[in-house]
N, C-alpha and C. Protein backbone atom coordinates (compact mmCIF):
# COMPACT_ATOMS: atom_id res chain seq x y z
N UNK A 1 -2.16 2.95 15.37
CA UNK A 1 -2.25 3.44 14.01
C UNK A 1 -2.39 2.25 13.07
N UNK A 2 -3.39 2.33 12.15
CA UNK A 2 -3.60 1.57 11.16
C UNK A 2 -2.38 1.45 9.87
N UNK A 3 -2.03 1.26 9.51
CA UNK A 3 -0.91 1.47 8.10
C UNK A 3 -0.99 0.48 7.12
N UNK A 4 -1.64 1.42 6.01
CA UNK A 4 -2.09 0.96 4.69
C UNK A 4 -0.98 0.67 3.67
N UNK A 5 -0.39 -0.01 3.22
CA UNK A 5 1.29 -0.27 2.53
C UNK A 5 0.11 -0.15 0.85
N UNK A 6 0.73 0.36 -0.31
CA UNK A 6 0.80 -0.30 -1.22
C UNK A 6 2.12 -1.24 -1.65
N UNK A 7 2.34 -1.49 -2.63
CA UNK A 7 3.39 -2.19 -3.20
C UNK A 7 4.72 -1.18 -3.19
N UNK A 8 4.36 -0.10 -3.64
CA UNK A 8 5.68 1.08 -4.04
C UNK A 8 6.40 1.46 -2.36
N UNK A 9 5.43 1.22 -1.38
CA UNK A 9 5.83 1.28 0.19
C UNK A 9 6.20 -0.07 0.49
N UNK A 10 5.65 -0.92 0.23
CA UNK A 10 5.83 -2.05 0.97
C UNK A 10 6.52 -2.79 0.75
N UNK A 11 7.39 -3.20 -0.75
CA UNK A 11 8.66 -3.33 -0.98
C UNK A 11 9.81 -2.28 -0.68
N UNK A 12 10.05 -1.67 0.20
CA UNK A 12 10.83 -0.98 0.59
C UNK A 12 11.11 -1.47 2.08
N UNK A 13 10.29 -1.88 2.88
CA UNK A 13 11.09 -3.47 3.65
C UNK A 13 11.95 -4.40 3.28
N UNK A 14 11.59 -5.06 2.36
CA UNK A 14 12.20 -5.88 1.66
C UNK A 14 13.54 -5.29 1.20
N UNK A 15 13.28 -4.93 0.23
CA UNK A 15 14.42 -4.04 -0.93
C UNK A 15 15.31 -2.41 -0.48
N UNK A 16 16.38 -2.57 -0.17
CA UNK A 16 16.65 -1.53 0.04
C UNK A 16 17.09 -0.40 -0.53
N UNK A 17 16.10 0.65 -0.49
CA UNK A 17 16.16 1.43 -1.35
C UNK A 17 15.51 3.05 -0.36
N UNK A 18 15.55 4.13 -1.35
CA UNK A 18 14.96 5.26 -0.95
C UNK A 18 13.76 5.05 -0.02
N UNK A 19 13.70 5.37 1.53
CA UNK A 19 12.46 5.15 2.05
C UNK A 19 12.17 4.17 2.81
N UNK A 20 13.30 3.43 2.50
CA UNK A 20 13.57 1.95 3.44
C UNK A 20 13.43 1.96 5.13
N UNK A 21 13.87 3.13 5.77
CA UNK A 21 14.09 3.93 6.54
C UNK A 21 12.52 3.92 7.35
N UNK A 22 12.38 5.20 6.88
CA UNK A 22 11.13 4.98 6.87
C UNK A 22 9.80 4.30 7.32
N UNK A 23 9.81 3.25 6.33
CA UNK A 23 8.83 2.22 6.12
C UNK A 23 8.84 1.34 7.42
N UNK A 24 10.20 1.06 7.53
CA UNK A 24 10.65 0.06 8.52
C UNK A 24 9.96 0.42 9.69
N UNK A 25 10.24 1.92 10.51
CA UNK A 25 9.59 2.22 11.58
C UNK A 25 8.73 2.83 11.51
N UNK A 26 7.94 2.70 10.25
CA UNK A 26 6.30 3.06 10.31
C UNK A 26 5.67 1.45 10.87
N UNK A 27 6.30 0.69 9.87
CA UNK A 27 5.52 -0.60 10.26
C UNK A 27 6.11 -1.09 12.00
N UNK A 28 7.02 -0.84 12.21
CA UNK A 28 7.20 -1.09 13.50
C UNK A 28 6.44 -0.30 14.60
N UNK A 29 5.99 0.61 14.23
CA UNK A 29 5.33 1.34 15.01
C UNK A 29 3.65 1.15 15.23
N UNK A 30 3.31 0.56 13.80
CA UNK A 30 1.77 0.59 13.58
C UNK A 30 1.20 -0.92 14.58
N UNK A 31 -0.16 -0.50 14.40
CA UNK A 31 -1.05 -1.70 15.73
C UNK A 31 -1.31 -2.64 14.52
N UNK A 32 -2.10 -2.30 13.72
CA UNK A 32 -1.84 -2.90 12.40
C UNK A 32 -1.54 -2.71 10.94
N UNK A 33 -1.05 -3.92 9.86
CA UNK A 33 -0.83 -3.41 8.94
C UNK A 33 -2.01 -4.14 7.59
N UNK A 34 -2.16 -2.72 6.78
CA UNK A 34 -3.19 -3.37 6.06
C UNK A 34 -3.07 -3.40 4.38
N UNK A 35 -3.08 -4.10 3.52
CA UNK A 35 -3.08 -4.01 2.15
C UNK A 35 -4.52 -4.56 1.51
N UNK A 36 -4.49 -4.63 -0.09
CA UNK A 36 -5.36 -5.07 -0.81
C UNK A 36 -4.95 -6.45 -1.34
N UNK A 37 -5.17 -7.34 -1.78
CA UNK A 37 -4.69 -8.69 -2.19
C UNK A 37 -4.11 -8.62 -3.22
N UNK A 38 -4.76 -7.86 -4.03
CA UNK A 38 -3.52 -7.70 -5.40
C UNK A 38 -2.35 -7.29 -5.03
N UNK A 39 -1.88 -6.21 -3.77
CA UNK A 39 -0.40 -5.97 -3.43
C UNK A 39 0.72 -7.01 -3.25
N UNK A 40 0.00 -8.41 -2.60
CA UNK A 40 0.59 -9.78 -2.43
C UNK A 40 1.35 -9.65 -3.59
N UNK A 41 0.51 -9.85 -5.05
CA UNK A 41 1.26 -10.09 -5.83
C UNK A 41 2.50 -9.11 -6.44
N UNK A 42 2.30 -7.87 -6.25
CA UNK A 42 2.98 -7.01 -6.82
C UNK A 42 4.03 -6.72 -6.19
N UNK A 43 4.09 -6.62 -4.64
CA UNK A 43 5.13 -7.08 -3.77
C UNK A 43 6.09 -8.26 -3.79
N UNK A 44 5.22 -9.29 -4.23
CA UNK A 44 6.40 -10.41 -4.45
C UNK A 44 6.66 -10.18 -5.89
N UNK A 45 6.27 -9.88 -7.05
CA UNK A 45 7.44 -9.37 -8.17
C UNK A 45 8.33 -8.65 -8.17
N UNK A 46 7.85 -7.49 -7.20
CA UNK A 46 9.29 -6.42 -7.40
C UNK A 46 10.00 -6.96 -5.83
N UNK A 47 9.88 -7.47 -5.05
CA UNK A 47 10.92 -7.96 -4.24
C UNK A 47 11.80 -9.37 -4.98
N UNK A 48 11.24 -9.98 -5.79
CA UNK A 48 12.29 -11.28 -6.61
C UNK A 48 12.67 -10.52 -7.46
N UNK A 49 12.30 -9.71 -8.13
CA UNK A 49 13.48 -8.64 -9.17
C UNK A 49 13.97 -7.63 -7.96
N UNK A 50 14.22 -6.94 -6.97
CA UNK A 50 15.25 -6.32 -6.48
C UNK A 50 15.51 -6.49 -5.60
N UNK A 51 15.20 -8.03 -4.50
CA UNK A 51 15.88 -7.97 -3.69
C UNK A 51 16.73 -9.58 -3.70
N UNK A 52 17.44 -9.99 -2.35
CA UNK A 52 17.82 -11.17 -2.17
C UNK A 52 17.18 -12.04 -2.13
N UNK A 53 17.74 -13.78 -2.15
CA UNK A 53 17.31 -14.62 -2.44
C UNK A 53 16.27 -14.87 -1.13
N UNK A 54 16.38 -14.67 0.25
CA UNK A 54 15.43 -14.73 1.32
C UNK A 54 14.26 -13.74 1.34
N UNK A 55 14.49 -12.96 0.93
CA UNK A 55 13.75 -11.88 0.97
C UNK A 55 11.89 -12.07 0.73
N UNK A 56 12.01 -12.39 -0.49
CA UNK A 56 10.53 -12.85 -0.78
C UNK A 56 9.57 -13.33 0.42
N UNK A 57 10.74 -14.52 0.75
CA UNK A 57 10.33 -15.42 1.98
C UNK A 57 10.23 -14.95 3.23
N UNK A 58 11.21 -13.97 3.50
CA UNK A 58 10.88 -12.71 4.39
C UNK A 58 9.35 -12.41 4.44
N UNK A 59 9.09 -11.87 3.21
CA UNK A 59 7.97 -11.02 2.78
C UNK A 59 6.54 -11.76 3.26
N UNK A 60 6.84 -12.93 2.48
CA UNK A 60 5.41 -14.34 2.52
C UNK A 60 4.87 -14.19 4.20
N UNK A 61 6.13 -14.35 5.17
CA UNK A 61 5.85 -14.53 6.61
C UNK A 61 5.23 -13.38 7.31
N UNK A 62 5.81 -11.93 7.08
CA UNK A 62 5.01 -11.08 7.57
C UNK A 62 3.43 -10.97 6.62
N UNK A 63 3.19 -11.18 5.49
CA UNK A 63 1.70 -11.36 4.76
C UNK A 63 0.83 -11.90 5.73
N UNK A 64 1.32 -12.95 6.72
CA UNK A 64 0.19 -13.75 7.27
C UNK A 64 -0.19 -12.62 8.39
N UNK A 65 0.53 -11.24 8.45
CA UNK A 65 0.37 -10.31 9.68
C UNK A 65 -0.87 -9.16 9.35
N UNK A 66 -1.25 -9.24 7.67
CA UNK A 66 -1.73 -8.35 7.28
C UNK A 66 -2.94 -8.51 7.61
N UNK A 67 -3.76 -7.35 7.56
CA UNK A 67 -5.52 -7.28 7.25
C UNK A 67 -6.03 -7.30 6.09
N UNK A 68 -6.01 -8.16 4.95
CA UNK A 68 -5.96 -8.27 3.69
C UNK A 68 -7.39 -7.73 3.27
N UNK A 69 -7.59 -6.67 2.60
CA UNK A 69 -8.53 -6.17 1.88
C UNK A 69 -8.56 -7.40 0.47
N UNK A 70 -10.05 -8.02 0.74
CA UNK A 70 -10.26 -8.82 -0.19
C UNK A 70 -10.49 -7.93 -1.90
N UNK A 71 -10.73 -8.24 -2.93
CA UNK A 71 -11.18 -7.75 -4.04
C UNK A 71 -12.41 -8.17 -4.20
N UNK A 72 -13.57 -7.66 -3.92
CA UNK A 72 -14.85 -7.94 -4.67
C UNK A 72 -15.44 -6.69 -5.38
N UNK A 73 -16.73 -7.60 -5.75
CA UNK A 73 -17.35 -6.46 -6.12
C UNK A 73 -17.80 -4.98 -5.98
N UNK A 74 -17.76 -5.05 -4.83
CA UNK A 74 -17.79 -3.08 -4.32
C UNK A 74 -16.71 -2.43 -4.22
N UNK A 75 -15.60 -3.13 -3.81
CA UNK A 75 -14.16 -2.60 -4.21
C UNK A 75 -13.67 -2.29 -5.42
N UNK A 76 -13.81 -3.23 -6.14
CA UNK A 76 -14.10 -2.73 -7.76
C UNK A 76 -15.06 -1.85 -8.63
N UNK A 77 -16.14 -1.71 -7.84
CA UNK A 77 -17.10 -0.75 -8.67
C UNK A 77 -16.45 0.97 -7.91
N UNK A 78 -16.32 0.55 -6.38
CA UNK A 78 -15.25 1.92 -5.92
C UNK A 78 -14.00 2.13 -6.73
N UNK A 79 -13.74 1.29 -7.11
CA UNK A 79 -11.78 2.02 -7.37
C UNK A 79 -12.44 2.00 -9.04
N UNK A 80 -13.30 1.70 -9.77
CA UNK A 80 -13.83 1.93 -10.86
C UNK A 80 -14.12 3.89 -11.05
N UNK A 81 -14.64 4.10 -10.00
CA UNK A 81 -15.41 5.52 -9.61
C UNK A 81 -13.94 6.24 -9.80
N UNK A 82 -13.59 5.45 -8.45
CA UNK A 82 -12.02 5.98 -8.18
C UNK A 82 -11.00 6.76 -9.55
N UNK A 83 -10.75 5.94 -10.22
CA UNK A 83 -10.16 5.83 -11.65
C UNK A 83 -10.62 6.50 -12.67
N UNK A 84 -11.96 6.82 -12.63
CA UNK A 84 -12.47 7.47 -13.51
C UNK A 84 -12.53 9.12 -13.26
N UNK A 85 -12.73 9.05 -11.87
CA UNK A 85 -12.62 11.01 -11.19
C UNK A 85 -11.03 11.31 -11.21
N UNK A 86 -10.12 10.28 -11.21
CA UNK A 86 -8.52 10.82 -10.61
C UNK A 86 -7.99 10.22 -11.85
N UNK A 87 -8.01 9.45 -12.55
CA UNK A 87 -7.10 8.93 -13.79
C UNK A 87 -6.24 7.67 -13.10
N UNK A 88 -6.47 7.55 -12.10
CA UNK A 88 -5.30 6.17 -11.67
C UNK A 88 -5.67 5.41 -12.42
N UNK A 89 -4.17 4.61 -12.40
CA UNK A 89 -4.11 3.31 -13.21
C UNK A 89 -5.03 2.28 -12.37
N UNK A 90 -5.25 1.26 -13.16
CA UNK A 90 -6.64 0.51 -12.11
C UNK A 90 -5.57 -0.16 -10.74
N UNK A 91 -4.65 -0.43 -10.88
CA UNK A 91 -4.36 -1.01 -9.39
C UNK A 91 -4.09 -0.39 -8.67
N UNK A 92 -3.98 1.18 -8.83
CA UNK A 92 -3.58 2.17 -7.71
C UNK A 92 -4.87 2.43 -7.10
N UNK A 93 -5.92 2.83 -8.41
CA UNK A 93 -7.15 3.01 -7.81
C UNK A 93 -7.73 1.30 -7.10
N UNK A 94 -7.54 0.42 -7.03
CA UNK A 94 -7.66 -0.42 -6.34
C UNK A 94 -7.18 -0.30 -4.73
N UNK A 95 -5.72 0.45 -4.72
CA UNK A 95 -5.30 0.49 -3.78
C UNK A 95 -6.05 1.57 -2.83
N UNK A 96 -6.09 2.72 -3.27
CA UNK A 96 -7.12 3.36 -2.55
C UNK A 96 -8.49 3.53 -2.26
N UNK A 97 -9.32 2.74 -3.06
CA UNK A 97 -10.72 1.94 -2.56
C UNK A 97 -10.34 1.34 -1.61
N UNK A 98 -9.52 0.28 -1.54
CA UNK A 98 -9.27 -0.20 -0.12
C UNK A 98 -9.18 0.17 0.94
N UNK A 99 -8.04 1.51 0.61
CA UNK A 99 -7.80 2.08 2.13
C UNK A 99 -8.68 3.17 2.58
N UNK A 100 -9.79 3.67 1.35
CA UNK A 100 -10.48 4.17 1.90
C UNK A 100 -11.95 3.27 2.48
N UNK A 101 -11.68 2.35 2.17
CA UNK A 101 -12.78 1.38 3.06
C UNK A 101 -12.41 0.98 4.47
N UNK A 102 -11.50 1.89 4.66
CA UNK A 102 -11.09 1.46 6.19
C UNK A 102 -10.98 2.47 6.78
N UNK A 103 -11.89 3.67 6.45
CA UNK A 103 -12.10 4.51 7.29
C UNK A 103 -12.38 4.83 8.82
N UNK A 104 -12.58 3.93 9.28
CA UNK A 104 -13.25 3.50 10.55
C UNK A 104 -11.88 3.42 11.52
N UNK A 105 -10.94 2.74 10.57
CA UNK A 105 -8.83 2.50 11.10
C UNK A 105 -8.70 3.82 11.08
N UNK A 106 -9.06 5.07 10.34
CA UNK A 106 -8.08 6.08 9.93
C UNK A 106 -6.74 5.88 9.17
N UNK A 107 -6.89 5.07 8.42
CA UNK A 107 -5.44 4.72 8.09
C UNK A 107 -4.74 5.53 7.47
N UNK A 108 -3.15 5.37 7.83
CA UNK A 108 -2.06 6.30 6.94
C UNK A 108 -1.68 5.48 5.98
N UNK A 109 -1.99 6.22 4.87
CA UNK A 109 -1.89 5.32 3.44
C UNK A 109 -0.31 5.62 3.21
N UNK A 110 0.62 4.10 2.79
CA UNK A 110 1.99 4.82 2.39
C UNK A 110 1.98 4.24 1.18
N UNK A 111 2.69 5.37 0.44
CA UNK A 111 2.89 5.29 -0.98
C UNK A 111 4.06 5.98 -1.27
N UNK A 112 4.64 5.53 -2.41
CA UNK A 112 5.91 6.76 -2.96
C UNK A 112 5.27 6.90 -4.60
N UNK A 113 4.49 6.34 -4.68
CA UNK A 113 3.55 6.87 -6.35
C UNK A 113 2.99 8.03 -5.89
N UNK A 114 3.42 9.20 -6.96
CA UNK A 114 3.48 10.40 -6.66
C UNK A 114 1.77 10.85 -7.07
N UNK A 115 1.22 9.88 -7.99
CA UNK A 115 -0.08 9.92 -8.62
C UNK A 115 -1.55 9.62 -7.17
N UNK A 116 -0.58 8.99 -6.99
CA UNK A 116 -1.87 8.08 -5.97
C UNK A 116 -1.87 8.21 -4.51
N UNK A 117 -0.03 9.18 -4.05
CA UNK A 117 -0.24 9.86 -3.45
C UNK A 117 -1.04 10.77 -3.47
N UNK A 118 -0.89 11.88 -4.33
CA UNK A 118 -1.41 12.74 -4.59
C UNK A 118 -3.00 12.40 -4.30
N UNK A 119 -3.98 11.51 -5.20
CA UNK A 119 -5.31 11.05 -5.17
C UNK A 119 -5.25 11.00 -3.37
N UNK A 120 -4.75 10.19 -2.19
CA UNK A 120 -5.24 9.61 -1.28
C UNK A 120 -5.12 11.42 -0.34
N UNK A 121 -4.36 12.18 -0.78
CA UNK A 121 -4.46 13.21 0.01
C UNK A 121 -5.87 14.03 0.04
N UNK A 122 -5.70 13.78 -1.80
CA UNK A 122 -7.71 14.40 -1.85
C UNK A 122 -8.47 13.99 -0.99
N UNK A 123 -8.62 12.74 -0.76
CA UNK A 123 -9.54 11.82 -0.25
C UNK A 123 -9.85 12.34 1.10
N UNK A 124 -8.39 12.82 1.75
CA UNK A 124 -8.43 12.89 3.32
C UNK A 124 -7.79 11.97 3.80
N UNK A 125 -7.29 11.16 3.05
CA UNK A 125 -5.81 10.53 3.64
C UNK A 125 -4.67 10.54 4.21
N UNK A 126 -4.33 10.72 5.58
CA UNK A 126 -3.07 11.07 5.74
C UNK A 126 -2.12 10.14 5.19
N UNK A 127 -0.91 10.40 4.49
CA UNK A 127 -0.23 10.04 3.71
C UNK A 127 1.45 9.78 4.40
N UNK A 128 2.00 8.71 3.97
CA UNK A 128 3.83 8.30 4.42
C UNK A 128 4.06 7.85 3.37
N UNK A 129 5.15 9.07 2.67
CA UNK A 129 5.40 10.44 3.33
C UNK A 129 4.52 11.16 3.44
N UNK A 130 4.64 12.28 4.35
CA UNK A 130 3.58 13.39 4.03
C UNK A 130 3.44 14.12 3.19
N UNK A 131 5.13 14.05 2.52
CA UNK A 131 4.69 14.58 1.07
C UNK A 131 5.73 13.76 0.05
N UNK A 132 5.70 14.07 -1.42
CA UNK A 132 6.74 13.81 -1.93
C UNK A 132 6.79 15.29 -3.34
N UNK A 133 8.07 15.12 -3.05
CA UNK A 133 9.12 16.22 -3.94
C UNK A 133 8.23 15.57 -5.56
């Protein structure tokens, strides 16, 4: 299984919180794990605001494990499309241009943004969680 983290999933390794659970043995389970490059950053802000002082550094070491969806130009003119049919904010719709460019993985997109959940289910995304309340 492919497994697509955004930031709202993927600090939940790190940080323990709702979903922590979860996350942990999704990623332990998956063959690989995949993000967009902007998540780098958004992951390491909200893990130095909520978690411990190792943690980050935690974080940095598994990054080198990822399949990093670069940002160019077709990713951006997609999550442009993206954003404009669903209303996401541009880095969510960033996030799911990505993971839908990896159709080929099937990937399970995880998210706890209830917005962009919502968007990746349209898509045909299977989603972690499969749902949210």
């Amino acid at each position: 299984m492919n497994l697509y983290l955004d930031a709202s999933a993927l600090v939940k390794r790190y940080v323990d919180e709702a979903g922590s659970g979860a996350i942990v043995e999704a990623m332990d389970a998956a063959d690989d794990w995949s993000a967009c490059r902007v998540g780098y950053v958004e992951t390491v802000r909200a893990v130095a605001a909520g978690g411990e002082s190792d943690d980050v550094e935690r974080f940095e070491r598994d990054w080198t494990n990822f399949d990093v969806v670069e940002i160019d130009r077709g990713l951006t003119e997609r999550a442009a499309a993206i954003a404009r049919a669903t209303r996401l904010r541009a880095l969510d719709a960033l996030h799911l241009a990505a993971a839908l460019g990896l159709r080929d993985d099937a990937p399970v997109f995880a998210t706890w943004d209830r917005r962009l959940h919502r968007a990746a289910r349209e898509h045909g995304l299977r989603t972690l969680p499969a749902a949210l309340a």
